[in-house]
C-alpha atoms as a PDB file:
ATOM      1  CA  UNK A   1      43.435  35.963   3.114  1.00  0.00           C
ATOM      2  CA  UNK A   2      45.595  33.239   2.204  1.00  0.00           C
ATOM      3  CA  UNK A   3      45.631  29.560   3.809  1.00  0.00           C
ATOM      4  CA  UNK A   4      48.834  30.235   5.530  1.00  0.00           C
ATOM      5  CA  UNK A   5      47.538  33.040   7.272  1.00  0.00           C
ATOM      6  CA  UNK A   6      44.066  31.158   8.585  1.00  0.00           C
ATOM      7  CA  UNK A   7      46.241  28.216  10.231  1.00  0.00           C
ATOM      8  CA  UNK A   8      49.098  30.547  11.915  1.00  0.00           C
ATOM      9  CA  UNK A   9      45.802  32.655  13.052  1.00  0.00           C
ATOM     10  CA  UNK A  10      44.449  29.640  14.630  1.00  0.00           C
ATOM     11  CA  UNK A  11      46.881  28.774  16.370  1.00  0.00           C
ATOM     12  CA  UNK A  12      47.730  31.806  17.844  1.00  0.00           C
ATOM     13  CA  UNK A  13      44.183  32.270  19.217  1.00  0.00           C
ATOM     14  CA  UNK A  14      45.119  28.546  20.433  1.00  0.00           C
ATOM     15  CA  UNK A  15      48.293  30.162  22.592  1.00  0.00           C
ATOM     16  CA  UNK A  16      46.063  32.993  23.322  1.00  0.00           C
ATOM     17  CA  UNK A  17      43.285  30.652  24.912  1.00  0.00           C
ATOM     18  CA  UNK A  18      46.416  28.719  26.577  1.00  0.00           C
ATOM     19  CA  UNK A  19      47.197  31.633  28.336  1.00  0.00           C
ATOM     20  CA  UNK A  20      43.899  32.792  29.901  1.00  0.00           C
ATOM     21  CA  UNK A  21      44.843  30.263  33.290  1.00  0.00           C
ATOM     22  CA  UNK A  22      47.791  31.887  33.611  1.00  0.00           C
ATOM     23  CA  UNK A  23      46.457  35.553  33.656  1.00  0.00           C
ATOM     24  CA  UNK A  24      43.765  34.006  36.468  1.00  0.00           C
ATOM     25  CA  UNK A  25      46.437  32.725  38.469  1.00  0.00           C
ATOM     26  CA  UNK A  26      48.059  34.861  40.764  1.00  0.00           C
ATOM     27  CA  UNK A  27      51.159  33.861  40.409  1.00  0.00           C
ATOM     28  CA  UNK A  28      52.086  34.237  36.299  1.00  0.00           C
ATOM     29  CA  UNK A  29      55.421  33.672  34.361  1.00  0.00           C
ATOM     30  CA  UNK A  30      58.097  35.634  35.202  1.00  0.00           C
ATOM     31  CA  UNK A  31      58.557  38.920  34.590  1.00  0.00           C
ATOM     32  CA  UNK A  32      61.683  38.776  31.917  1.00  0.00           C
ATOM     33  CA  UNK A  33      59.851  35.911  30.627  1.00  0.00           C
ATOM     34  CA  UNK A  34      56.754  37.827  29.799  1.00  0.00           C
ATOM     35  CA  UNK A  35      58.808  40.368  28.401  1.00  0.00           C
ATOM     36  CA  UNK A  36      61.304  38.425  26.041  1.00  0.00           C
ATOM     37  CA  UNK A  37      57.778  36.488  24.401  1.00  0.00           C
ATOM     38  CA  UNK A  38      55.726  39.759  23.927  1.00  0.00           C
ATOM     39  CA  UNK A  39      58.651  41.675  22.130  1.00  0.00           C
ATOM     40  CA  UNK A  40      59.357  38.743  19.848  1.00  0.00           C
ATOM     41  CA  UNK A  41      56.123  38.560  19.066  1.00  0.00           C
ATOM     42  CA  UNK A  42      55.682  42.081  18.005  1.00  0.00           C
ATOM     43  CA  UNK A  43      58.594  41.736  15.750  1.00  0.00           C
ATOM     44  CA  UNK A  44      57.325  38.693  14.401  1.00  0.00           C
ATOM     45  CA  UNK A  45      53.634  40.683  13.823  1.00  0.00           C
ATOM     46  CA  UNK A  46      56.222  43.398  12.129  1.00  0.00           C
ATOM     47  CA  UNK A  47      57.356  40.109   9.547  1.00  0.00           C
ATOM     48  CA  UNK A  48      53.920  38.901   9.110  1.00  0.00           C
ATOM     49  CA  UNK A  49      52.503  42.755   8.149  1.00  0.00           C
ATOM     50  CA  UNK A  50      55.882  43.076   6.019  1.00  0.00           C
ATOM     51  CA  UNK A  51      54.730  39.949   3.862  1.00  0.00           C
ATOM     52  CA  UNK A  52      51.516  41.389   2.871  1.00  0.00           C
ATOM     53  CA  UNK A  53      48.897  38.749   2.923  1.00  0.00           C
ATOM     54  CA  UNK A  54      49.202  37.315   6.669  1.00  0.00           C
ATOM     55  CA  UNK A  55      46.723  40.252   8.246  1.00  0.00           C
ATOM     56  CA  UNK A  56      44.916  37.731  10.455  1.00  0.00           C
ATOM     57  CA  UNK A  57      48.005  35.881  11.522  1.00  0.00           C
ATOM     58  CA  UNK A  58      49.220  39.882  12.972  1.00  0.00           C
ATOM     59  CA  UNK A  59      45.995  40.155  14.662  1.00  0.00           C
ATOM     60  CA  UNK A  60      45.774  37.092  16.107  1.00  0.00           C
ATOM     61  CA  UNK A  61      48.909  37.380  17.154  1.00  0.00           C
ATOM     62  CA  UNK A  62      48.725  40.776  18.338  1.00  0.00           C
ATOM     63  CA  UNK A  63      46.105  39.638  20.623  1.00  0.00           C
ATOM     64  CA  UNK A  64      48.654  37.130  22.257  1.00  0.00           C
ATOM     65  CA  UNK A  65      51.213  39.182  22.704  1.00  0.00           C
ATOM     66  CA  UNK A  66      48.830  41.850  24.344  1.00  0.00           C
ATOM     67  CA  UNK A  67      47.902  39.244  26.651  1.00  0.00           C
ATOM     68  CA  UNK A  68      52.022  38.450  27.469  1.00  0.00           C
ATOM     69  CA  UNK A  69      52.030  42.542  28.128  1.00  0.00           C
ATOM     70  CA  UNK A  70      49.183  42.191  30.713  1.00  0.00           C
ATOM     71  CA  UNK A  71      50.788  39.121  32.228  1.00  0.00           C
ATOM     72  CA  UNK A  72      53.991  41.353  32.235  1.00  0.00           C
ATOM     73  CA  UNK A  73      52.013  44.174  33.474  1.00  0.00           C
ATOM     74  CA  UNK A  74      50.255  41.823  36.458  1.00  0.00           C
ATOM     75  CA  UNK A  75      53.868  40.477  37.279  1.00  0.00           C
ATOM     76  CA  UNK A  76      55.416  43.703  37.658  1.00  0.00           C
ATOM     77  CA  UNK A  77      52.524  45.008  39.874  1.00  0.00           C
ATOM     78  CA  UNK A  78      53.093  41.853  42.146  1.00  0.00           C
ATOM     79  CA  UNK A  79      56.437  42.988  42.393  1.00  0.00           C
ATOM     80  CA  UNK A  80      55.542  46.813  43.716  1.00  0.00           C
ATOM     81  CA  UNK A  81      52.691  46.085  46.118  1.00  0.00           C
ATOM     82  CA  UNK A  82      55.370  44.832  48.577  1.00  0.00           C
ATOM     83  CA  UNK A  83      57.501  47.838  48.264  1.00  0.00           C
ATOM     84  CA  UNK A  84      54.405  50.339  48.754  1.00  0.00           C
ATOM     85  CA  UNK A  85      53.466  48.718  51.964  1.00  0.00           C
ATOM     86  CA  UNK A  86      57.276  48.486  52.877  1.00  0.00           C
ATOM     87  CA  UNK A  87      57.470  51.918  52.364  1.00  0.00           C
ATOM     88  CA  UNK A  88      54.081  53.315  53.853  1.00  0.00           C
ATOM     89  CA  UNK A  89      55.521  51.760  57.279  1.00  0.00           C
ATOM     90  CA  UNK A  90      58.472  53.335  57.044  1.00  0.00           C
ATOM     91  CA  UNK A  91      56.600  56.619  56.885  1.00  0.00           C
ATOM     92  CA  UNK A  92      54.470  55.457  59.896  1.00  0.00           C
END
């Protein structure tokens, strides 16, 4: 593992750690903003793997961006919950 690869890894468990108060809250980042950050992130963990020696860096970050997919995932459930209830009175 090369030094490069220990420092971006740190600080991508730093994001990751960052994060956790938002994925407590109920009320996260947006939805397209969630979105947008875990993509680039997956194609930057596709660069990283592509160099050869920054494996921690891609896990590290891999774990962040799965966190920005379950803050998308929380966000978009937000978003439903109002339309199932919407819809079960309707069917009352």
């Amino acid at each position: 593992m090369t030094w490069q690869s220990f420092v971006l890894g740190a600080v991508a468990i730093c994001f990751s750690l960052a994060l956790v108060p938002a994925v407590m809250k109920r009320q996260g980042p947006p939805l397209s903003s969630c979105i947008v950050t875990a993509l680039g992130m997956m194609a930057i963990i596709v660069c990283y793997i592509t160099l050869g020696h920054l494996w921690f860096a891609s896990a590290t970050l891999a774990l962040n961006a799965s966190i920005w997919w379950a803050l998308a995932w929380q966000e978009f459930s937000r978003r439903q919950a109002p339309r199932a209830i919407r819809q079960e009175k309707k069917e009352q």
